[in-house]
N, C-alpha and C. Protein backbone atom coordinates (compact mmCIF):
# COMPACT_ATOMS: atom_id res chain seq x y z
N UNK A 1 37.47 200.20 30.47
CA UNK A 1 36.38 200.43 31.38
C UNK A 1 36.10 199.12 32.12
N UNK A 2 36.05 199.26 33.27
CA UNK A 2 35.26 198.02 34.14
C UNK A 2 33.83 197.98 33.87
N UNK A 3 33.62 196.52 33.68
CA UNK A 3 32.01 196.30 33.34
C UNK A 3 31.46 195.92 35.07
N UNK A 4 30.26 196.79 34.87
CA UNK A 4 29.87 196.60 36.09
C UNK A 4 29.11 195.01 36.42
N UNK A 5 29.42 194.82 37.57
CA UNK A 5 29.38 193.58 37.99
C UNK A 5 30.04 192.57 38.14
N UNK A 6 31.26 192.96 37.64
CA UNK A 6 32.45 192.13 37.67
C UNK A 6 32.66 191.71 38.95
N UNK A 7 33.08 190.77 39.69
CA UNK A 7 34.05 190.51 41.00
C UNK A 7 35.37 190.99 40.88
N UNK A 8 35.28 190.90 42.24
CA UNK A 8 36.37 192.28 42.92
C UNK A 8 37.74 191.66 42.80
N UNK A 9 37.98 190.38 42.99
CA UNK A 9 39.19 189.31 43.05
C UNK A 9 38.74 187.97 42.17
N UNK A 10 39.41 188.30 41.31
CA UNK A 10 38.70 186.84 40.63
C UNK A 10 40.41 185.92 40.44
N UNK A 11 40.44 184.45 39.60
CA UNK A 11 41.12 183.31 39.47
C UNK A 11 40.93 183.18 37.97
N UNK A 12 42.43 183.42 37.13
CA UNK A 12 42.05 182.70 35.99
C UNK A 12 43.54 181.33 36.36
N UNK A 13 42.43 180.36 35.80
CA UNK A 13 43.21 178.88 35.30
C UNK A 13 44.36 178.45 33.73
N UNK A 14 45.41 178.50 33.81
CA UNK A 14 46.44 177.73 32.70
C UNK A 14 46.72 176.41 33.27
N UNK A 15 46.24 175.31 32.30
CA UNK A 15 47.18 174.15 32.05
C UNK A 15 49.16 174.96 31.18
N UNK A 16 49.77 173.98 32.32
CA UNK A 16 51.34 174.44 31.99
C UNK A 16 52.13 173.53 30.75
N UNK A 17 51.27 172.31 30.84
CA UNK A 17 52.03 171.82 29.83
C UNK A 17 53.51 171.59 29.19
N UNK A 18 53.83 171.42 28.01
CA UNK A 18 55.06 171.50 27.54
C UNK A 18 55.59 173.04 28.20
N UNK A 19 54.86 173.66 28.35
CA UNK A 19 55.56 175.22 28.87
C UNK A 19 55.78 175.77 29.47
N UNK A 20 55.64 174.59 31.32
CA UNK A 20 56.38 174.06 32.30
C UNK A 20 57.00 173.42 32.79
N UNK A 21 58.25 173.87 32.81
CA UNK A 21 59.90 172.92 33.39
C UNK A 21 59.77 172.61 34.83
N UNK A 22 60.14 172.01 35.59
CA UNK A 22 60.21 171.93 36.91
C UNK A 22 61.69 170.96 36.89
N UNK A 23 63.01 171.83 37.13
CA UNK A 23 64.27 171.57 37.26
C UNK A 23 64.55 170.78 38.76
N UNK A 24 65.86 170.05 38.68
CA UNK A 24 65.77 169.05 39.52
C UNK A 24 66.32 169.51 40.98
N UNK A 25 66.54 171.13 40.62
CA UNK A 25 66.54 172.29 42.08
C UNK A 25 65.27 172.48 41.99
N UNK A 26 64.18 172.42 41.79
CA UNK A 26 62.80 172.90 41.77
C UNK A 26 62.77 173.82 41.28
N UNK A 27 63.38 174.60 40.43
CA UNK A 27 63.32 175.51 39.95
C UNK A 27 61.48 175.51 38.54
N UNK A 28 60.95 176.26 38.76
CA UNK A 28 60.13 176.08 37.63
C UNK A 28 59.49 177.49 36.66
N UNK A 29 59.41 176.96 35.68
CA UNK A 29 59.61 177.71 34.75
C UNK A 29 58.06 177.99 33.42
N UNK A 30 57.38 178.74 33.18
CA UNK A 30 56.15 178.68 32.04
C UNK A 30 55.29 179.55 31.99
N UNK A 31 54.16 179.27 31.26
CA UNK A 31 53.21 180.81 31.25
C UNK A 31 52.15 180.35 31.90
N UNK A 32 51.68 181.35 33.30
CA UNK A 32 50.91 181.71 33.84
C UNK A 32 49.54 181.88 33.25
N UNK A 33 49.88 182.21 32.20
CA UNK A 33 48.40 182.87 31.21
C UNK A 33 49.14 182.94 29.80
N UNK A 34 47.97 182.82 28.71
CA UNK A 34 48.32 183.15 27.14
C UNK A 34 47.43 184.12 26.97
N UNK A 35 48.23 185.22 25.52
CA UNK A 35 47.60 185.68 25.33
C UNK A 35 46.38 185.50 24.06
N UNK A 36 45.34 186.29 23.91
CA UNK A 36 44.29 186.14 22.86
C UNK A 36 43.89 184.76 22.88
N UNK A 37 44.01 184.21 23.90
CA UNK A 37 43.22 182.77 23.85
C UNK A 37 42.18 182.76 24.68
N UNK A 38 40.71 182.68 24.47
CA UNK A 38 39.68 182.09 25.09
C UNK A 38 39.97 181.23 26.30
N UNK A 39 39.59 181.45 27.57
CA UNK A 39 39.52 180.26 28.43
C UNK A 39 38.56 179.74 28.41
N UNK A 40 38.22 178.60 29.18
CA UNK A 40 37.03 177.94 29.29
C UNK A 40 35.61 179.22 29.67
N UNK A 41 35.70 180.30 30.45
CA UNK A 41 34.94 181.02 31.10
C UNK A 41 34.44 182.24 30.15
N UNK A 42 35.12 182.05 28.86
CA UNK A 42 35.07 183.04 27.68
C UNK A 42 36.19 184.22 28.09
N UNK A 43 36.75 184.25 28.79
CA UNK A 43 37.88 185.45 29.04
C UNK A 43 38.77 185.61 27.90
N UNK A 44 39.39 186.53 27.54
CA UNK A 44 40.80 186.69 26.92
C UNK A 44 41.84 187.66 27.17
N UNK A 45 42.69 187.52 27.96
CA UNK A 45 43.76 188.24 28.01
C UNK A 45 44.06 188.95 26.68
N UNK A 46 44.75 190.52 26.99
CA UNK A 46 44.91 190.87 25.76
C UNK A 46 46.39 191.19 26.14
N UNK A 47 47.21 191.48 24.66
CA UNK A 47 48.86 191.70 25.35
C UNK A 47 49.02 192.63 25.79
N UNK A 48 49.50 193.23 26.68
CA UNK A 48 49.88 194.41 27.66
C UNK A 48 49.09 194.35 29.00
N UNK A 49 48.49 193.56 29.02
CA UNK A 49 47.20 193.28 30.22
C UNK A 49 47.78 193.78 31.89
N UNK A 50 48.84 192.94 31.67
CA UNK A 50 49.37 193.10 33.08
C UNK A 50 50.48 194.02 33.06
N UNK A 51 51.11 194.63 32.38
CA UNK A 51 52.39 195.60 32.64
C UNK A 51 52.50 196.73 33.53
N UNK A 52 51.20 196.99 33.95
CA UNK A 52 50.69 198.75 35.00
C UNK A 52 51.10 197.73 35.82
N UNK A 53 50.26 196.48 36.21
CA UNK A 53 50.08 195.78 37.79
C UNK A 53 51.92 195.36 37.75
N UNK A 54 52.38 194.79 37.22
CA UNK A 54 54.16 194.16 37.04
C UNK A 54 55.23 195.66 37.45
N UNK A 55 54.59 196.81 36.44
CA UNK A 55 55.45 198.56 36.86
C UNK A 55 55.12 198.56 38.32
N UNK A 56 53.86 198.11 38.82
CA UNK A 56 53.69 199.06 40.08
C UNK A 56 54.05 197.71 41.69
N UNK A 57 54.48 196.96 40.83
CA UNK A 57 55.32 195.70 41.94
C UNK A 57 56.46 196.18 41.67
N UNK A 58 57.28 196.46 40.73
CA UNK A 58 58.56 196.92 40.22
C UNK A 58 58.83 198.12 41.46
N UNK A 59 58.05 199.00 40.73
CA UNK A 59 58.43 200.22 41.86
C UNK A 59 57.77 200.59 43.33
N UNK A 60 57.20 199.55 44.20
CA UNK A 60 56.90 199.51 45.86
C UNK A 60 57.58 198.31 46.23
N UNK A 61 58.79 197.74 45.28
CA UNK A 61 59.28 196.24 45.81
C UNK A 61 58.88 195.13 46.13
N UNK A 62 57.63 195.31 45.94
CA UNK A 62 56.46 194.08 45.80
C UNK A 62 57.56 192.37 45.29
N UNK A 63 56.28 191.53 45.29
CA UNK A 63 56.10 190.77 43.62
C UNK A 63 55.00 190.04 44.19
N UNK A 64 55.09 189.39 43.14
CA UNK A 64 53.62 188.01 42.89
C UNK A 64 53.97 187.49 43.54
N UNK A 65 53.08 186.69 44.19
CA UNK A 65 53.22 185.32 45.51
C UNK A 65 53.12 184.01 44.45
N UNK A 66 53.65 183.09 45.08
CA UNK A 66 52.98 181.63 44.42
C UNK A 66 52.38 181.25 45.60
N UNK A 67 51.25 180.86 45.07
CA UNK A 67 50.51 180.08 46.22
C UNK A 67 50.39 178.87 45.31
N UNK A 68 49.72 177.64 46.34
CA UNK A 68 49.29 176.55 46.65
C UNK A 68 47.43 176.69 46.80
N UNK A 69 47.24 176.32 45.33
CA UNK A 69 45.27 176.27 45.27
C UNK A 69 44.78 177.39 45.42
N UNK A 70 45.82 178.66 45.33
CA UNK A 70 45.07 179.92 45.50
C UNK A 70 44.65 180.50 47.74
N UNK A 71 45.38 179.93 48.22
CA UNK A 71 45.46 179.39 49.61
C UNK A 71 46.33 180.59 50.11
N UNK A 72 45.92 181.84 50.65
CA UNK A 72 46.99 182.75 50.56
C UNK A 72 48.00 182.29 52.35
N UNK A 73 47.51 181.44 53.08
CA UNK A 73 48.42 180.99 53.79
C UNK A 73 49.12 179.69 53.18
N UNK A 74 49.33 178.97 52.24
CA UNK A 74 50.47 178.02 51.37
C UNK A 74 50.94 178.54 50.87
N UNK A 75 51.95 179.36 50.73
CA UNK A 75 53.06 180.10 49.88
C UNK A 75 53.90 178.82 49.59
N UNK A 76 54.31 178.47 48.64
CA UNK A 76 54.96 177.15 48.13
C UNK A 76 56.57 177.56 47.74
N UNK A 77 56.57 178.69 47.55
CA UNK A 77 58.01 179.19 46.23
C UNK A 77 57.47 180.75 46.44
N UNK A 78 58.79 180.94 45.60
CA UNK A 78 58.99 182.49 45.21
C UNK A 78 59.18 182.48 43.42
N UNK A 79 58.20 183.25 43.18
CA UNK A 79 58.50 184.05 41.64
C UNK A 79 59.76 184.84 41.53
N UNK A 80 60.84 184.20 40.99
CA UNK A 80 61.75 185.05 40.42
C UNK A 80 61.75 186.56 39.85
N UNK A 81 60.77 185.78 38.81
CA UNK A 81 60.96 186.46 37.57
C UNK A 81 59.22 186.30 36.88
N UNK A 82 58.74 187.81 36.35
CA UNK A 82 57.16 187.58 36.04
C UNK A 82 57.51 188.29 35.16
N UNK A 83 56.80 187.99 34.24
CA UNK A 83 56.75 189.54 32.96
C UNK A 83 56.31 188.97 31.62
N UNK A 84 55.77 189.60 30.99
CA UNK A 84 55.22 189.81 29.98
C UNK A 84 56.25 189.43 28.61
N UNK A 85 55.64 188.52 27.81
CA UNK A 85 56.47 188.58 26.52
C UNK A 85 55.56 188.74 25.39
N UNK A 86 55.71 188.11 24.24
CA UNK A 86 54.38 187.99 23.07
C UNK A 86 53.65 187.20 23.32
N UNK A 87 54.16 186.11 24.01
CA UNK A 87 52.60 185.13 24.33
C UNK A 87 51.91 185.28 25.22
N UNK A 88 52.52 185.78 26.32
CA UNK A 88 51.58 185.81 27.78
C UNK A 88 52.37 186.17 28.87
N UNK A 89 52.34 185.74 30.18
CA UNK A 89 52.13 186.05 31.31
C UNK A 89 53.51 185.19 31.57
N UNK A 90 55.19 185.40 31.59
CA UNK A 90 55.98 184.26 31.68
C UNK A 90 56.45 184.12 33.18
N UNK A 91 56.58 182.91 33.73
CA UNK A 91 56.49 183.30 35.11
C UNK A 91 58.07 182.17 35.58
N UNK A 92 58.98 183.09 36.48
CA UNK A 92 60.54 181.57 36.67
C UNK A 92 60.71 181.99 38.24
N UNK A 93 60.78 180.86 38.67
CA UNK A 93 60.61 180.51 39.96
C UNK A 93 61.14 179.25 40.75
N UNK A 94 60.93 179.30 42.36
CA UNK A 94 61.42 177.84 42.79
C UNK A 94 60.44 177.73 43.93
N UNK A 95 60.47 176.34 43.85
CA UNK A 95 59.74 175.92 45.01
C UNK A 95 60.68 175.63 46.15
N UNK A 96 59.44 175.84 46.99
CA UNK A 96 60.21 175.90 48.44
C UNK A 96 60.32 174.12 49.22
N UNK A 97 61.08 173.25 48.87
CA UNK A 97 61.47 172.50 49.14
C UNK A 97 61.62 171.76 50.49
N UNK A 98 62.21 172.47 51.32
CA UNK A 98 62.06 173.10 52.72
C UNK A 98 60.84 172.68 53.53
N UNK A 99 59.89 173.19 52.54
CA UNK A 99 58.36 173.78 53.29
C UNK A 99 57.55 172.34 53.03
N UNK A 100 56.71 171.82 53.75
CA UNK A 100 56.34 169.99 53.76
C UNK A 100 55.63 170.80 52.46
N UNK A 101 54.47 171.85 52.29
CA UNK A 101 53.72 172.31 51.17
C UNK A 101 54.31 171.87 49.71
N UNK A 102 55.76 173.02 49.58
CA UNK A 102 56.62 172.91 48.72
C UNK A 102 57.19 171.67 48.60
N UNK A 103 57.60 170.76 48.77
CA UNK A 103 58.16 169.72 48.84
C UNK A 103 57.04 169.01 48.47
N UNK A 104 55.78 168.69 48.89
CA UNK A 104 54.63 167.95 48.00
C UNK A 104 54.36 168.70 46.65
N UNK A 105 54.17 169.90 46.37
CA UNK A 105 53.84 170.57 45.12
C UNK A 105 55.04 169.62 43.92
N UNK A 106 56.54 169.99 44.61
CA UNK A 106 57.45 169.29 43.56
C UNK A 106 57.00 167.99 43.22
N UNK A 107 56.55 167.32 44.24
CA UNK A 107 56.54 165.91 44.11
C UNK A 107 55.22 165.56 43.31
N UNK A 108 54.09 166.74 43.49
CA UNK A 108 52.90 166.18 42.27
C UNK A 108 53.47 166.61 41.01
N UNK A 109 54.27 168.15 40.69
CA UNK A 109 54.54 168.42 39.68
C UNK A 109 55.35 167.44 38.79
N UNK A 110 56.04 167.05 39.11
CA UNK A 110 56.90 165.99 39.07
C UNK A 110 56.25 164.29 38.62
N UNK A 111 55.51 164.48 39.00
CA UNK A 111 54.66 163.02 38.53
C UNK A 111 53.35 163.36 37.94
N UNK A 112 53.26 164.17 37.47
CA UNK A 112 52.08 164.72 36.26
C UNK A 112 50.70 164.97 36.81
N UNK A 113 50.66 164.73 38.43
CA UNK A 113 49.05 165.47 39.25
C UNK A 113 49.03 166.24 39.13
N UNK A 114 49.44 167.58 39.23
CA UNK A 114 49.17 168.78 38.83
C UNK A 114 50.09 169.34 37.77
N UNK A 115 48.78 169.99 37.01
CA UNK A 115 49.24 170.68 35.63
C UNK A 115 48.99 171.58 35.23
N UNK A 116 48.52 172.53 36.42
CA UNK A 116 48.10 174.16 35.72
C UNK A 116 48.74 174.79 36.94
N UNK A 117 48.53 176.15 36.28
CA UNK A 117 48.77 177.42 36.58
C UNK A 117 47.68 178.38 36.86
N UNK A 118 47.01 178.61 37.94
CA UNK A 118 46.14 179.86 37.81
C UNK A 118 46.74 181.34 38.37
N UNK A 119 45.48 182.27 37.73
CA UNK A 119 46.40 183.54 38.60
C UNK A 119 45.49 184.14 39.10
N UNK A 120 45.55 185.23 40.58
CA UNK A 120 44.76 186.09 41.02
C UNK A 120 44.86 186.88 40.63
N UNK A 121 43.64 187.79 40.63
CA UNK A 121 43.49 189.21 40.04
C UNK A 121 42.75 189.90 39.77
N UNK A 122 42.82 191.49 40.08
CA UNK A 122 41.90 192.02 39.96
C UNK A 122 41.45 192.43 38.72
N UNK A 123 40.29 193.24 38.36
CA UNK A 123 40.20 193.95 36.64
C UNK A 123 40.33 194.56 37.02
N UNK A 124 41.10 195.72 35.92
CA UNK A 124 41.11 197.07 36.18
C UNK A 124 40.34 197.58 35.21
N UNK A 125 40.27 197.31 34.26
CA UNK A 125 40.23 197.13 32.54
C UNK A 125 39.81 196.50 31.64
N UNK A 126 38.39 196.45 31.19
CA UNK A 126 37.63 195.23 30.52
C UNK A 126 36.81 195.44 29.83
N UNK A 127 36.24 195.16 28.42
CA UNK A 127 35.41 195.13 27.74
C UNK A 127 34.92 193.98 26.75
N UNK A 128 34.01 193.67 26.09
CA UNK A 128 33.14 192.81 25.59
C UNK A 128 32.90 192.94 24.15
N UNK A 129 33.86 191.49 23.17
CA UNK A 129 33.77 191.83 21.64
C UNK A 129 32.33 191.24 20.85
N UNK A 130 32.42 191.04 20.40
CA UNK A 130 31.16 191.15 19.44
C UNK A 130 30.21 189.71 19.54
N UNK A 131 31.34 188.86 20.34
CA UNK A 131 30.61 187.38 20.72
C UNK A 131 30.53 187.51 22.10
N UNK A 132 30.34 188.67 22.60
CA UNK A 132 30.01 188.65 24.17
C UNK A 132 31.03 188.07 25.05
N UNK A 133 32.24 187.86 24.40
CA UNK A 133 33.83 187.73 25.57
C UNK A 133 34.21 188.67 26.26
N UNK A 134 34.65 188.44 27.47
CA UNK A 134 35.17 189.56 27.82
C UNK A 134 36.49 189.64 27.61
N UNK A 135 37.02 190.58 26.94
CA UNK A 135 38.68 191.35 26.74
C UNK A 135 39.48 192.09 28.24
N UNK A 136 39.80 191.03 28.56
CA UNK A 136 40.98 191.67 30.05
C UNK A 136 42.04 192.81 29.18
N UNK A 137 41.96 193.72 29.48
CA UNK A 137 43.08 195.14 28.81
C UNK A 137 43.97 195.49 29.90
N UNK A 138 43.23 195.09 30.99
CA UNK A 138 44.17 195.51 32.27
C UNK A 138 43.84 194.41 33.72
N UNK A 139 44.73 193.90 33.92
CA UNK A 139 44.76 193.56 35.68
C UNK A 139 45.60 193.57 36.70
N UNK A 140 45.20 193.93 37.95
CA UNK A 140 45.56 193.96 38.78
C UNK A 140 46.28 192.53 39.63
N UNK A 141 47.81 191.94 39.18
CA UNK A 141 48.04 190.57 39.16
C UNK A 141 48.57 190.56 40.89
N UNK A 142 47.97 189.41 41.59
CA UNK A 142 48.72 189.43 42.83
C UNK A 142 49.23 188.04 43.11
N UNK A 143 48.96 187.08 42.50
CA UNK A 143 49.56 185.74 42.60
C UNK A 143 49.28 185.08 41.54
N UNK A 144 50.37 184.16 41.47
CA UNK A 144 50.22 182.97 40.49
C UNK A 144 50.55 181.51 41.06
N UNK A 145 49.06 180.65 41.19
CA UNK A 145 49.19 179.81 42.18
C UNK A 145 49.55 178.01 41.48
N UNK A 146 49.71 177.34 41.83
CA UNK A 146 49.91 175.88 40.85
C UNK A 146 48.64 175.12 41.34
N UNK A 147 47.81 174.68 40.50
CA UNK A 147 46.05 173.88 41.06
C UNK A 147 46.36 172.63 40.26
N UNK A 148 44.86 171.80 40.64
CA UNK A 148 44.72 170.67 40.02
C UNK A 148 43.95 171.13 38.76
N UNK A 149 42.74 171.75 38.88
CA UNK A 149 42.14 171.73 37.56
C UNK A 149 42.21 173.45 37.06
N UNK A 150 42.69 173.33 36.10
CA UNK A 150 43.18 174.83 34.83
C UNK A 150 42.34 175.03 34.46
N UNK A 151 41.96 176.27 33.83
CA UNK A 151 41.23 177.00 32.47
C UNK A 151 40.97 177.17 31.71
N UNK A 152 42.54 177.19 31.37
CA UNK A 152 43.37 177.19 29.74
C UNK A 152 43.60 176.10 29.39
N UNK A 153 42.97 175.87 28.97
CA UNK A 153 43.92 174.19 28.22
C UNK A 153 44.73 174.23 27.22
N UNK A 154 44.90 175.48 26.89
CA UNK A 154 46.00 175.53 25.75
C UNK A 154 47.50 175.71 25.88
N UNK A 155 47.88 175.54 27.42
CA UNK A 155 49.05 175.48 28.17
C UNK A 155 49.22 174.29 28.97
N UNK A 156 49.71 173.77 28.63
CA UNK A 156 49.88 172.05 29.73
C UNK A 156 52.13 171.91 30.16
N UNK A 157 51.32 171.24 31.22
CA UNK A 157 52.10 171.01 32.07
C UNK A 157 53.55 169.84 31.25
N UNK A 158 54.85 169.56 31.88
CA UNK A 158 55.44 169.18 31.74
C UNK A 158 56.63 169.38 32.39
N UNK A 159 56.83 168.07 33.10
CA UNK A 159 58.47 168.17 33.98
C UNK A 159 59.46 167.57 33.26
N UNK A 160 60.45 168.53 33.01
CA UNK A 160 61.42 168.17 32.01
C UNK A 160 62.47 167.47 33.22
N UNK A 161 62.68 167.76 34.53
CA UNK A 161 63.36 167.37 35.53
C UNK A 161 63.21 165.60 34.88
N UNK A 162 64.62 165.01 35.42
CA UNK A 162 64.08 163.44 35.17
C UNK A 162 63.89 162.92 36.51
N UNK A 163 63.13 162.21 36.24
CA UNK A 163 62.14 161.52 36.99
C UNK A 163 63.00 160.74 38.36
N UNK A 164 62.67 160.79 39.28
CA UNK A 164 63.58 160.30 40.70
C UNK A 164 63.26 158.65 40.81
N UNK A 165 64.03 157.64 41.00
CA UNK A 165 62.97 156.63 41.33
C UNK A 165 62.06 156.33 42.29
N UNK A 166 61.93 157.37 42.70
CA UNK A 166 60.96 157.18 44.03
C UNK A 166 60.70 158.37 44.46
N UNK A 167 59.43 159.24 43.35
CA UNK A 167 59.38 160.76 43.46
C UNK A 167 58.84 161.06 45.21
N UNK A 168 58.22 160.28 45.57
CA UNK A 168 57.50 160.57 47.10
C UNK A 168 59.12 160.94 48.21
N UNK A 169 59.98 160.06 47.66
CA UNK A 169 61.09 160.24 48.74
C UNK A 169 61.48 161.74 49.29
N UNK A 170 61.14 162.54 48.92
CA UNK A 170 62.04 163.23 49.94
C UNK A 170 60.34 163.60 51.10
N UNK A 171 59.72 163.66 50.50
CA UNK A 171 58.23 163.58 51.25
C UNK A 171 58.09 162.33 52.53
N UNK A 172 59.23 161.06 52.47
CA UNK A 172 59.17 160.64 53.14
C UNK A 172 60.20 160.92 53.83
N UNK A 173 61.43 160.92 53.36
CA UNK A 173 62.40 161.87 54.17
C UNK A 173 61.65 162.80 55.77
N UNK A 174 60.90 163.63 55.37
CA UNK A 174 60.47 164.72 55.43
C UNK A 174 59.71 164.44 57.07
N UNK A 175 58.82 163.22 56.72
CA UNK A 175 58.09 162.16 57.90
C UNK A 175 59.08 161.91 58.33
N UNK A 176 59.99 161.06 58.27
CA UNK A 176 61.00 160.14 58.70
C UNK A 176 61.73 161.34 59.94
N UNK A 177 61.67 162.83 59.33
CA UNK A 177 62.55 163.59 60.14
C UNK A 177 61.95 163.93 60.97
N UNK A 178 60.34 164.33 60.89
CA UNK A 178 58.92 165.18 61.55
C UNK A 178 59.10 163.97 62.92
N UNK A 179 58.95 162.73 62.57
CA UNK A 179 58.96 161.93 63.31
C UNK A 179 59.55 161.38 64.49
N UNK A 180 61.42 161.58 63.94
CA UNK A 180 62.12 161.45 64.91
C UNK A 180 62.42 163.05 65.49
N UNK A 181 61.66 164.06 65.23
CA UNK A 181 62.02 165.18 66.12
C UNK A 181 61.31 165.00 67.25
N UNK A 182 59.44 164.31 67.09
CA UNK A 182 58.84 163.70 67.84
C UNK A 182 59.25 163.14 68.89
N UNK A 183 60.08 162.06 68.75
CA UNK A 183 60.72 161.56 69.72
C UNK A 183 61.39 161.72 70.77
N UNK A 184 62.50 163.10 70.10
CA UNK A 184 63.33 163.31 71.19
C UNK A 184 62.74 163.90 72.25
């Protein structure tokens, strides 16, 4: 049952932690959300939460967006791959490199500024246990975005990619090119 009063589109926050890779294609890899864990806001995902919203991207060809801060014009990357395991919400993907956005996201991920994961979404499905939490049973998932400050703190960030000596470079690259297109 939806509890009334809920918002219509809400943001939950994961720190990615050890249980985000960011490969040295940008590829990145971790959980979006855990399950049965408290966030800061008293929420708890329960397991199966998202599988209706994941079936019904499956079958209209959909998927999840990644955004940038929840920013639905910064699309950063594409979600591969979303789905559900025993812990949570597993999400494999790449950033868009390409994009000046994407190409800064790698470059904070990459040097430990940003370390979470949040996701948009609607409730479909919610009720309240005996300490007044609310139990997510169902949502409506439409993005999973990369922020500065998380929710969850029980998911943290980590770039297993090794380290560039000069992570800003292709960011300057990037100027260096913006610049001389300027010119011509």
């Amino acid at each position: 049952m939806l509890i009334k009063g809920e918002p219509v589109f809400e943001q939950k926050f994961a720190r990615f932690g050890n249980d985000l890779a960011l490969e040295d294609d940008a590829r990145i890899e971790g959980y979006a959300s855990l399950f049965n864990v408290a966030d800061e806001g008293g929420d708890i995902v329960q397991p199966g939460a998202y599988s209706a919203s994941l079936a019904r991207h499956a079958a209209r060809g959909t998927a999840v967006k990644m955004l940038w801060q929840h920013q639905p014009d910064q699309p950063i990357g594409v979600w591969d791959r979303v789905l559900e395991d025993e812990r949570g919400l597993k999400v494999t993907g790449r950033l868009l490199t390409e994009t000046r956005q994407g190409a800064e996201a790698a470059a904070l991920v990459k040097a430990g500024a940003i370390e979470g994961l949040s996701i948009g979404y609607r409730t479909v499905k919610a009720s309240r246990d005996s300490q007044g939490r609310r139990l997510l049973t169902e949502v409506s998932l439409f993005e999973v975005s990369l922020v500065t400050f998380p929710m969850l703190p029980t998911a943290r960030v980590a770039a297993k990619a090794e380290a560039t000596a000069d992570p800003a470079a292709p960011l300057r690259a990037l100027v260096a090119e913006l610049r001389a297109a300027c010119r011509s």
